[in-house]
C-alpha atoms as a PDB file:
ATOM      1  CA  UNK A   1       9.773 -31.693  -6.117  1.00  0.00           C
ATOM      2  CA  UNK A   2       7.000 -33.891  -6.400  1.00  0.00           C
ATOM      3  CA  UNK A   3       5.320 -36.040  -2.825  1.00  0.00           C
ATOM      4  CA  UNK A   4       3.037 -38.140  -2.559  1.00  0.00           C
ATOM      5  CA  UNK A   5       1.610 -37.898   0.845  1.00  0.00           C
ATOM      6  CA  UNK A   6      -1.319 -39.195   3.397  1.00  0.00           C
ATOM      7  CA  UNK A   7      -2.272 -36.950   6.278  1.00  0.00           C
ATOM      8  CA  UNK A   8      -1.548 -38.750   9.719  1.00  0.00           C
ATOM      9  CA  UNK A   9      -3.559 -36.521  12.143  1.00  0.00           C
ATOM     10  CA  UNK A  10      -1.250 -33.071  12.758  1.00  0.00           C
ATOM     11  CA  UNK A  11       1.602 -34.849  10.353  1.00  0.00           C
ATOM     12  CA  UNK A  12       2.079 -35.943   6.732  1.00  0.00           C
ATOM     13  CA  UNK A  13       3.857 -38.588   5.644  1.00  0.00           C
ATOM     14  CA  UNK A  14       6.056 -37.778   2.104  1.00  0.00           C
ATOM     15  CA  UNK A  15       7.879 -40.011  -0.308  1.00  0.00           C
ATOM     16  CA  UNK A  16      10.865 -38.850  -1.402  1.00  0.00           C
ATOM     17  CA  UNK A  17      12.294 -39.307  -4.864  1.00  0.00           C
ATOM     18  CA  UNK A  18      14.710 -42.317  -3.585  1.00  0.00           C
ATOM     19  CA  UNK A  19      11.143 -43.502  -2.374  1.00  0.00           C
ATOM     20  CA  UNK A  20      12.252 -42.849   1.438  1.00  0.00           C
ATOM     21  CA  UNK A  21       8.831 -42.221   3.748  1.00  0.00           C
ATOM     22  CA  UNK A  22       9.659 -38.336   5.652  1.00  0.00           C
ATOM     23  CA  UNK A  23       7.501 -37.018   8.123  1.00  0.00           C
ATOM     24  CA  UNK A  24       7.064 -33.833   8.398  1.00  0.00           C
ATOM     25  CA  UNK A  25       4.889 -31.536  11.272  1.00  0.00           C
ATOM     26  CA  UNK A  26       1.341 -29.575   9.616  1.00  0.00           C
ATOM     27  CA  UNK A  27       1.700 -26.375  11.638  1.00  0.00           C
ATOM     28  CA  UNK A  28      -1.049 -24.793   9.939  1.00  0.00           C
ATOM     29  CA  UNK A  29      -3.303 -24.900   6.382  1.00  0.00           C
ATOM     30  CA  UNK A  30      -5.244 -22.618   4.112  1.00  0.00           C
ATOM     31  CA  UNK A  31      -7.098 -22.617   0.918  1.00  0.00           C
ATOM     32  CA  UNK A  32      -6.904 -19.706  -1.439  1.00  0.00           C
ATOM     33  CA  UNK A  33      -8.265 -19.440  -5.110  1.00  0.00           C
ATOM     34  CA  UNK A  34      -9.611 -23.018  -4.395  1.00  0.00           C
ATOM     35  CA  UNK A  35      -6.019 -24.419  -3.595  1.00  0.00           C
ATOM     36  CA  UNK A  36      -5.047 -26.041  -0.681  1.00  0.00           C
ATOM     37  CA  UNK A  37      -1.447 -24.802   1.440  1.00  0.00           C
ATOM     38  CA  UNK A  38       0.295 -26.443   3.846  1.00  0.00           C
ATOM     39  CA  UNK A  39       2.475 -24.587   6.524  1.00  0.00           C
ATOM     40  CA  UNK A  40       4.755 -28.085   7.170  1.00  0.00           C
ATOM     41  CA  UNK A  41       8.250 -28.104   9.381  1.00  0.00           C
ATOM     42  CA  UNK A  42      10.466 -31.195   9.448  1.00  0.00           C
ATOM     43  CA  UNK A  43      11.023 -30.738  13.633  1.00  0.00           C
ATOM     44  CA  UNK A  44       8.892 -29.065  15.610  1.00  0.00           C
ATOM     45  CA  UNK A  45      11.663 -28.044  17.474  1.00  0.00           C
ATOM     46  CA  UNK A  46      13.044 -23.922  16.606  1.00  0.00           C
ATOM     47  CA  UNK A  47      15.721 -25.291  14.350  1.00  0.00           C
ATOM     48  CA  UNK A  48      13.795 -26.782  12.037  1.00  0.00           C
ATOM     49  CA  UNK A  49      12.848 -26.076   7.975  1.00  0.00           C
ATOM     50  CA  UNK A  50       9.748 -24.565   6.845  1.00  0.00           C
ATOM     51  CA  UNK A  51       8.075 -24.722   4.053  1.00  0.00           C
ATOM     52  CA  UNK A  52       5.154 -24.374   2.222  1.00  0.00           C
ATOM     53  CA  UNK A  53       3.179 -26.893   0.061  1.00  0.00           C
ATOM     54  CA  UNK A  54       0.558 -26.826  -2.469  1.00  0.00           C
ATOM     55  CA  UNK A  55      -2.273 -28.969  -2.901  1.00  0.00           C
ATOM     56  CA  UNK A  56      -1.631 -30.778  -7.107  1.00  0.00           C
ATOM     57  CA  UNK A  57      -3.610 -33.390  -6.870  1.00  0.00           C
ATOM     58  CA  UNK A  58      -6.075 -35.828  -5.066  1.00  0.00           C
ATOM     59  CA  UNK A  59      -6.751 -39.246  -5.394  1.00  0.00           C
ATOM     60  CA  UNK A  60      -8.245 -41.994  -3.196  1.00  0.00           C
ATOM     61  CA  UNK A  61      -6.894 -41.123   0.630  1.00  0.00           C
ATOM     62  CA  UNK A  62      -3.537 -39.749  -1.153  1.00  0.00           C
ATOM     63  CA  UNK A  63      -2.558 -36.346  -1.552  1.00  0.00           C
ATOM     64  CA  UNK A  64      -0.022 -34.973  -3.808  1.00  0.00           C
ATOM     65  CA  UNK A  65       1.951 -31.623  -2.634  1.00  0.00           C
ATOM     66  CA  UNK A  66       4.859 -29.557  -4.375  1.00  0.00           C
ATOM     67  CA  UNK A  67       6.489 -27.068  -2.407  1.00  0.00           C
ATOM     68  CA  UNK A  68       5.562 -23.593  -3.940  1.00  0.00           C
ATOM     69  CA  UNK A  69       8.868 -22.090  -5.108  1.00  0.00           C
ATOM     70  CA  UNK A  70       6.711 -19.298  -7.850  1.00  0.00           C
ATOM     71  CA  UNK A  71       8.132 -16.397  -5.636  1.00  0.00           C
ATOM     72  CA  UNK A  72       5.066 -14.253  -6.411  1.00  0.00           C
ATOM     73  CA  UNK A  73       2.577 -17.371  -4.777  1.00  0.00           C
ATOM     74  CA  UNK A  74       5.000 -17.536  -1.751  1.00  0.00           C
ATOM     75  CA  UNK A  75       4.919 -14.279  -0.820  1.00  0.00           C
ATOM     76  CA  UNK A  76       1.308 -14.143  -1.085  1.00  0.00           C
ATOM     77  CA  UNK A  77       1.040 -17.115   0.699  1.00  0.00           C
ATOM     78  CA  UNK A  78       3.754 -16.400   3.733  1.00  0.00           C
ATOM     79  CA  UNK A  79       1.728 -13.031   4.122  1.00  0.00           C
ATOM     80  CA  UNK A  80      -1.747 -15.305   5.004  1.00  0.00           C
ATOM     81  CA  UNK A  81       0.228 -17.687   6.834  1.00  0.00           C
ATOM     82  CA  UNK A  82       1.740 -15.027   9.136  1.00  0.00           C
ATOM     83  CA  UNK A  83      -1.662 -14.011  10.207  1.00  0.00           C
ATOM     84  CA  UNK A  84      -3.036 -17.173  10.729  1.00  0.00           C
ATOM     85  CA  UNK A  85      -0.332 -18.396  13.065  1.00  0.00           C
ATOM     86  CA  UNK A  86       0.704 -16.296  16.215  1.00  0.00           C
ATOM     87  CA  UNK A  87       4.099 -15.573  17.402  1.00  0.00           C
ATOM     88  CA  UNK A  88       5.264 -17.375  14.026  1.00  0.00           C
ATOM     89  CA  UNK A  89       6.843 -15.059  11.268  1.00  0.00           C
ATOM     90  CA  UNK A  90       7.847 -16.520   7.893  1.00  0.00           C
ATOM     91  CA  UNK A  91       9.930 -14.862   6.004  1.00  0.00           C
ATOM     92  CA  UNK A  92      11.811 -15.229   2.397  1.00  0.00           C
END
């Protein structure tokens, strides 16, 4: 799944495929092999989803994410963003 998205200080706003604007929470980012991740949750409260995101393209002030479903990348990925982030475990 494909976004387009603009960063809206510690959120970023995504259009959906019906075009739909969602909002989701930046709880942390990294960069690693020149690619940008997100860490992103749609709540910030402890029920909500998270995922991660990958950097595909930039162009003007717009960003273009994918969520990273390779499971290799996410693993490698999850692993850096558990240390990064305290009292926060992802897991597959």
């Amino acid at each position: 799944m494909k976004n387009g998205m603009k960063e809206k200080n510690n959120t970023i706003l995504c259009l959906g495929n019906d075009g739909e604007e969602i909002e989701f929470f930046v709880l942390e980012q990294t960069t690693l092999a020149g690619k940008n991740y997100l860490l992103v949750a749609d709540s910030i409260e402890d029920d909500g989803v998270v995922m991660i995101m990958k950097e595909i393209s930039l162009e003007d002030d717009f960003v273009s994410y994918e969520i990273v479903e390779d499971d290799e990348e996410l693993k490698m990925i999850s692993n850096i963003f558990n240390e990064l982030v305290e009292d926060f475990e992802v897991s597959l």
